[in-house]
Protein backbone atom coordinates (compact mmCIF):
# COMPACT_ATOMS: atom_id res chain seq x y z
CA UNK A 1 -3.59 -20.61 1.78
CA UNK A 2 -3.29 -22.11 4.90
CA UNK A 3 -2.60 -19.94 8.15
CA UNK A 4 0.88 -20.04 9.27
CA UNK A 5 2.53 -18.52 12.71
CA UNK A 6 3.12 -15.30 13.75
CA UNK A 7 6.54 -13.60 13.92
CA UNK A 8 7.83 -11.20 16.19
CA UNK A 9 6.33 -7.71 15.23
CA UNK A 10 6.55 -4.19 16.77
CA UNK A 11 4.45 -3.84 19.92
CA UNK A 12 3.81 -0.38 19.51
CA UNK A 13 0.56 1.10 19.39
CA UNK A 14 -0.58 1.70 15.60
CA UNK A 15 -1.23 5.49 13.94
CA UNK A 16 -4.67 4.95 13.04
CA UNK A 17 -4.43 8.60 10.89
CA UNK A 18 -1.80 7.53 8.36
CA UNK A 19 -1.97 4.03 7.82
CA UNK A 20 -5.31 3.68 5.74
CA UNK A 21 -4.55 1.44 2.94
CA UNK A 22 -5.17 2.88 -0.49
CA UNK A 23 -8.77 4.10 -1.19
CA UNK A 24 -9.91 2.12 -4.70
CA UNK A 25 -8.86 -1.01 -2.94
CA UNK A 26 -10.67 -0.34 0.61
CA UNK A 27 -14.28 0.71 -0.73
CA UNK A 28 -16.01 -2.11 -2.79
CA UNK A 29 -19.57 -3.94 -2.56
CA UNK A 30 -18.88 -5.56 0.60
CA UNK A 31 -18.09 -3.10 2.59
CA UNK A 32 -15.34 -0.50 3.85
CA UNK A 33 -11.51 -2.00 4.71
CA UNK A 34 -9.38 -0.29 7.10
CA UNK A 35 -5.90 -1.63 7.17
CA UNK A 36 -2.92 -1.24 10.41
CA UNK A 37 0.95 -2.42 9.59
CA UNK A 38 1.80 -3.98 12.90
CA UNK A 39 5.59 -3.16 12.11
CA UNK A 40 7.65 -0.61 10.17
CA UNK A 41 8.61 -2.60 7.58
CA UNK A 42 4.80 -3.12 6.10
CA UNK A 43 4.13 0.17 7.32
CA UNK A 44 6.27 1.39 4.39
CA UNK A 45 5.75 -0.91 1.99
CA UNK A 46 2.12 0.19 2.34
CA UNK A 47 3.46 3.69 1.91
CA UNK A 48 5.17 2.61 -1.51
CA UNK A 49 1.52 0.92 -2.62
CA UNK A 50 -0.31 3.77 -2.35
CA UNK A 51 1.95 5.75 -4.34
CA UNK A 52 2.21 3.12 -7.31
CA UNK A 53 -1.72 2.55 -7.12
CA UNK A 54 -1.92 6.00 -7.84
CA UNK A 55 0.75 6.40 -10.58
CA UNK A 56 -1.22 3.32 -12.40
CA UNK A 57 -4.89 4.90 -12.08
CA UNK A 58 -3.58 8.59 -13.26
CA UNK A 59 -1.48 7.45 -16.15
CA UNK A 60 -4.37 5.28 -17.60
CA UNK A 61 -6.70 8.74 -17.32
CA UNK A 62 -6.60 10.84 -20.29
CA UNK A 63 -6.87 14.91 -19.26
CA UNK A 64 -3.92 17.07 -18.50
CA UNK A 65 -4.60 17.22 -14.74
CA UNK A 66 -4.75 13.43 -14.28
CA UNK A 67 -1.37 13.53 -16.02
CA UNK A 68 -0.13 16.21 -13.79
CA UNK A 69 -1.48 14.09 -11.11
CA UNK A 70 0.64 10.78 -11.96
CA UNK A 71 3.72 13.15 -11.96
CA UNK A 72 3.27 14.74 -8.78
CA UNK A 73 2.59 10.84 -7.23
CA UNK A 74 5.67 9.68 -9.19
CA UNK A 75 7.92 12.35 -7.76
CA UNK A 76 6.39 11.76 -4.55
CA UNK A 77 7.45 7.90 -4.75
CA UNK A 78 11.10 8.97 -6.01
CA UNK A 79 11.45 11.22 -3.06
CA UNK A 80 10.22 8.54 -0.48
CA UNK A 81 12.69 6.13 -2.25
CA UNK A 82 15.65 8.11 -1.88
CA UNK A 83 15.05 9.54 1.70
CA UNK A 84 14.81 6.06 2.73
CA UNK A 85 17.61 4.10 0.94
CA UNK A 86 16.84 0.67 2.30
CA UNK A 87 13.63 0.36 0.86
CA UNK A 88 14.57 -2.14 -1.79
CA UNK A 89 16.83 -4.22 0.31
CA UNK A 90 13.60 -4.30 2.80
CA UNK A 91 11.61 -5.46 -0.11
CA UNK A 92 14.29 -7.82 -0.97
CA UNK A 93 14.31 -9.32 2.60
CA UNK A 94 10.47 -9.47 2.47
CA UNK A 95 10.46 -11.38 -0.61
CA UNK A 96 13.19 -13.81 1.43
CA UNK A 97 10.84 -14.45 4.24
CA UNK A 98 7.46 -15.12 2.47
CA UNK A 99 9.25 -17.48 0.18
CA UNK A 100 10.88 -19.33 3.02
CA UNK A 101 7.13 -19.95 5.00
CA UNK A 102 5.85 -20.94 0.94
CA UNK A 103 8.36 -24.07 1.03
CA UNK A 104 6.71 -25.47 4.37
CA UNK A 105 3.75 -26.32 2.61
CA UNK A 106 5.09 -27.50 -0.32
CA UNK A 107 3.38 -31.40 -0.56
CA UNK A 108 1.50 -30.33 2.69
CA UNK A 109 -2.44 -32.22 2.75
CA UNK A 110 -4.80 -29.45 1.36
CA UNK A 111 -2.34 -27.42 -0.24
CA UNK A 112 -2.54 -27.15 -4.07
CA UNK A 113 1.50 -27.22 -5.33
CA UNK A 114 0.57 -26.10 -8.37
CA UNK A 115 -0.64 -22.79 -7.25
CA UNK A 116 1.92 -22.63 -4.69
CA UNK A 117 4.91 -22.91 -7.13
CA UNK A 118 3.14 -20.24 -9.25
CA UNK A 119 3.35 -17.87 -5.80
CA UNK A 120 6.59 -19.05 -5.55
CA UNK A 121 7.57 -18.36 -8.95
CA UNK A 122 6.36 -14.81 -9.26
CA UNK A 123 8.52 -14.18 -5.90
CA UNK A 124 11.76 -15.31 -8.19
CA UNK A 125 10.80 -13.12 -10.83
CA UNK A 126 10.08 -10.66 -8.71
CA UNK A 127 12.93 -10.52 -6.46
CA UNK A 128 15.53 -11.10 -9.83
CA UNK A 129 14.31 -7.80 -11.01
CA UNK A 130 14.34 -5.64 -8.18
CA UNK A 131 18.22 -5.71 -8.52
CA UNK A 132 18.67 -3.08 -11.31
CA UNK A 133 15.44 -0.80 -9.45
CA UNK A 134 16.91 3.06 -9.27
CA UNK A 135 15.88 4.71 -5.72
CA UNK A 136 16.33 8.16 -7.10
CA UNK A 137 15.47 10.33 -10.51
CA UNK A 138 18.47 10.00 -12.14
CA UNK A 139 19.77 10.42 -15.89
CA UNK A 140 18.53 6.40 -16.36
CA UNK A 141 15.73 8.61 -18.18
CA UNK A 142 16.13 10.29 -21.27
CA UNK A 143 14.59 13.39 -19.87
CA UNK A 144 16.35 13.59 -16.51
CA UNK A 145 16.70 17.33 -17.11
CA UNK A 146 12.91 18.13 -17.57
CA UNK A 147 11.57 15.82 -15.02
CA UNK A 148 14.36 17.31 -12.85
CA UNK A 149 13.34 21.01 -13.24
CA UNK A 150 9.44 19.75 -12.89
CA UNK A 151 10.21 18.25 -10.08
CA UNK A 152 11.79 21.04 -8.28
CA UNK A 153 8.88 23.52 -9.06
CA UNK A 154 6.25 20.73 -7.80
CA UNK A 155 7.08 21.46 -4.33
CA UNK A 156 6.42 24.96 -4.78
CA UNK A 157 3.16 26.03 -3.99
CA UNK A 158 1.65 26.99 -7.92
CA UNK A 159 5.17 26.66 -8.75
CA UNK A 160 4.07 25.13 -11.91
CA UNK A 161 2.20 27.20 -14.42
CA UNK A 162 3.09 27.56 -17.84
CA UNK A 163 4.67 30.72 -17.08
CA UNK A 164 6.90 28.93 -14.87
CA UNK A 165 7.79 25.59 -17.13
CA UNK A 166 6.73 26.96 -20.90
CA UNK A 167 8.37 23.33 -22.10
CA UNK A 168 5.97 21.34 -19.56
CA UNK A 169 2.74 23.56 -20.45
CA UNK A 170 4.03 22.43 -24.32
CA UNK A 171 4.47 18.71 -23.32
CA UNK A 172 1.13 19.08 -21.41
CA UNK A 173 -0.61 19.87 -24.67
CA UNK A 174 0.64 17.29 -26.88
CA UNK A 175 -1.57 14.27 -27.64
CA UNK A 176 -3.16 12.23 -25.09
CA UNK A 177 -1.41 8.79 -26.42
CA UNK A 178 2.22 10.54 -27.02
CA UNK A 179 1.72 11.94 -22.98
CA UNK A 180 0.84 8.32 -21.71
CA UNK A 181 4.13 6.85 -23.93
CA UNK A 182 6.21 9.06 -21.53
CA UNK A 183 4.53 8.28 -18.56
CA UNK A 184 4.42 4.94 -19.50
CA UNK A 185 8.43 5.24 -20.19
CA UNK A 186 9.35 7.61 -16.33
CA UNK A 187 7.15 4.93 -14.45
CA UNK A 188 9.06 1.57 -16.06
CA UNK A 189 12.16 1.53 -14.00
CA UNK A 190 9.89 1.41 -10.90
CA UNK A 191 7.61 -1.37 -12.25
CA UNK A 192 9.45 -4.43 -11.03
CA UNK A 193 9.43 -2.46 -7.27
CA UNK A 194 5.87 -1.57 -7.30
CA UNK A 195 5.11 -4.96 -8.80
CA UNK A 196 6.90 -6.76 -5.76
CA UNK A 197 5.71 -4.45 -3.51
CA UNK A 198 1.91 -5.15 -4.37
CA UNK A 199 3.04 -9.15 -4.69
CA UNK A 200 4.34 -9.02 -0.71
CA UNK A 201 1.07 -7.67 0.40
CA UNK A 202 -1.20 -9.64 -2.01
CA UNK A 203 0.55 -12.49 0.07
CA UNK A 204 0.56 -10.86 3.33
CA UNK A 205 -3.30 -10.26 2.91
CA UNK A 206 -3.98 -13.83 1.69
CA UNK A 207 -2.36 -15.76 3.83
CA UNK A 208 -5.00 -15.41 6.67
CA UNK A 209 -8.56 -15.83 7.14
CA UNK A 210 -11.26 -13.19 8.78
CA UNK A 211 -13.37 -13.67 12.08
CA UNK A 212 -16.53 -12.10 12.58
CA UNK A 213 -16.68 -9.97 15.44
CA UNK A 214 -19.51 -7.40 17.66
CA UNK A 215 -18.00 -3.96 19.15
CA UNK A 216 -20.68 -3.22 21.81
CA UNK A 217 -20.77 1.13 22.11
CA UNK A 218 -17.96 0.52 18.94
CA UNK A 219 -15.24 -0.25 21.37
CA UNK A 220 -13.58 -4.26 21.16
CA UNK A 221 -10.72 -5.79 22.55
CA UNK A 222 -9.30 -9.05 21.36
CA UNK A 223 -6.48 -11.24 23.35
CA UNK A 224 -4.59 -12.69 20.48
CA UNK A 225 -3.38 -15.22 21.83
CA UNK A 226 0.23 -15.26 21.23
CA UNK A 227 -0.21 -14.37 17.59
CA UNK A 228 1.55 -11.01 16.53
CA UNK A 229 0.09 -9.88 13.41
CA UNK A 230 1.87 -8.12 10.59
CA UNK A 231 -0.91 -6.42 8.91
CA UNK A 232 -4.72 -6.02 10.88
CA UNK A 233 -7.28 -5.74 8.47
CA UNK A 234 -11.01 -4.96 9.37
CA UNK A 235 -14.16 -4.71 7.35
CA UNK A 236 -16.99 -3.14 8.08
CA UNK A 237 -20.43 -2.11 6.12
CA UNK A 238 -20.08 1.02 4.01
CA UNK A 239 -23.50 2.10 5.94
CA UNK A 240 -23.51 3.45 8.53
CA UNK A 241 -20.48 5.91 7.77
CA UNK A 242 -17.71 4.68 10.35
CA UNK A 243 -14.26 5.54 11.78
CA UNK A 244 -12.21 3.09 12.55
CA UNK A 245 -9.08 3.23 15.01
CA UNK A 246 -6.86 0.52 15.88
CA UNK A 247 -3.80 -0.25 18.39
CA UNK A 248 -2.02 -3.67 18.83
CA UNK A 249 0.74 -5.24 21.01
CA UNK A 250 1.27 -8.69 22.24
CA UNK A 251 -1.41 -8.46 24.71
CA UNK A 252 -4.48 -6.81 22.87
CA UNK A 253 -5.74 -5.81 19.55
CA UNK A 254 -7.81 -2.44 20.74
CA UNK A 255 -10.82 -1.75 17.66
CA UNK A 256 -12.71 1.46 18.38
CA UNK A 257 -15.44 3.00 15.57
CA UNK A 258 -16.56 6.44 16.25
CA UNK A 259 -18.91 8.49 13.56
CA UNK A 260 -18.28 12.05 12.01
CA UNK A 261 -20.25 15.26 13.17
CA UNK A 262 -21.28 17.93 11.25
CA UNK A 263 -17.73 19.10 11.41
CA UNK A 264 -16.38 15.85 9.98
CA UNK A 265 -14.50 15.18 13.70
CA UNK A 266 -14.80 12.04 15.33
CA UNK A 267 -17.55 11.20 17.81
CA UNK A 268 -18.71 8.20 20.03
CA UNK A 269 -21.55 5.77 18.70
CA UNK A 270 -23.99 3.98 20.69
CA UNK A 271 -25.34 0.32 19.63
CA UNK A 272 -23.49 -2.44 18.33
CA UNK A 273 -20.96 -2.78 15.24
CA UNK A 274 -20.68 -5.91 13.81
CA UNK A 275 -17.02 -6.62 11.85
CA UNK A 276 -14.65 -8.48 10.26
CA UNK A 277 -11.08 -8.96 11.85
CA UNK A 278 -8.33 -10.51 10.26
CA UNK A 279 -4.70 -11.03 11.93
CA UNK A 280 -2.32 -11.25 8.94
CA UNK A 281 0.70 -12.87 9.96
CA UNK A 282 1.81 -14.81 6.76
């Protein structure tokens, strides 16, 4: 997909601590991926990825504790979603823009329109059923009650032992395929929002191409030119073991790699790191 110009984005430096994308997507075969929202819209979108990556991969698993696990990330996305009530119109808006830079290349040289009215198809879809999302537990489920109680005692440290929930110990030892038919049922009214959600950043992500760079002593600085990036990306090998910190305004993109001690704190690294860099501003 062709690169397309930047929009204004927040100038403030970037949290390099909590704004790792999620883990099974940022390890493969060619190497590590760190990711940096330039803004606080991606920022939380990110947030909501993480979460529904991690309801998918638990409720697939089979053992009581990966079941327990998809819970706990499930009532972690529910309480994300209703402390910040303008989640889904963010989404919405997201899914507004995106599709509004897909129609300037529609019967643009070098642009295949049959792919690109599939992209734009899936945002339609997508942003149809985000209307009738829920942003909080509510009794939309049949067992509003249970997951209600559960939920309460999750935030308590061991607040959760059968001696505690007797009916969630029982429901914990029922059969594998009858426990992923109610997970499978609790996670459905947030499929269309995690769906969109991953669809905006697929997008996002695609929309731009890398650059190879070298950090000399693992310290780089990039002028971007003008272009204000939504989403940094950069990949580096999985070997050596790196750190990777990043902050971004108008005038700079700032990369710095530092190594773990013993102690698993960052240090400094001598030599040279080579990288990818990509500026997503789709």
């Amino acid at each position: 997909m062709p690169d397309s110009p930047g929009l204004p984005t927040d100038t403030r430096p970037l949290p390099a601590e909590d704004t790792l994308g999620c883990l099974e997507d940022t390890v493969n075969g060619n190497g590590r991926v760190f990711e940096f929202p330039c803004n606080e819209r991606i920022r939380i979108l990110m947030r909501v990825d993480c979460m529904a990556r991690r309801i998918r991969y638990f409720s697939e698993k089979s053992s009581q504790f990966e079941h327990e696990s998809c819970l706990h990330a499930l009532f972690e996305l529910y309480e994300l979603l209703s402390s910040r009530g303008d989640i889904k119109n963010e989404l919405l808006q997201e899914l507004d823009r995106q599709r509004a830079q897909l129609n300037r290349f529609i019967d643009q040289p070098g642009v295949s329109n049959d792919r690109l009215h599939q992209v734009l198809s899936e945002i339609a879809s997508s942003h149809t059923s985000l209307a009738e999302v829920p942003v909080r537990l509510g009794p939309h489920l049949a067992e509003f009650e249970f997951l209600q109680g559960l939920k309460g005692r999750v935030g308590i440290p061991a607040g959760s032992c059968p001696f505690d929930l007797p009916s969630y110990f029982v429901w914990l030892h029922r059969p594998v395929q009858v426990r992923k038919a109610s997970l499978d049922a609790w996670v459905a009214p947030l499929a269309p929002l995690m769906d969109a959600t991953a669809l905006c950043l697929r997008i996002l992500r695609d929309g731009a191409e890398p650059a190879s760079y070298q950090a000399n002593q693992g310290v780089f600085e990039l002028n971007p030119e003008g272009r204000l990036a939504r989403l940094i990306r950069v990949r580096i090998p999985q070997d050596p073991e790196l750190v990777c910190e990043v902050s971004a305004n108008k005038y700079v993109v700032a990369v710095r790699f530092r190594a773990l001690d013993d102690q698993l704190r960052p240090k400094p690294i001598e030599g040279r790191v080579d990288f990818d860099l990509t500026l997503c501003d789709f």
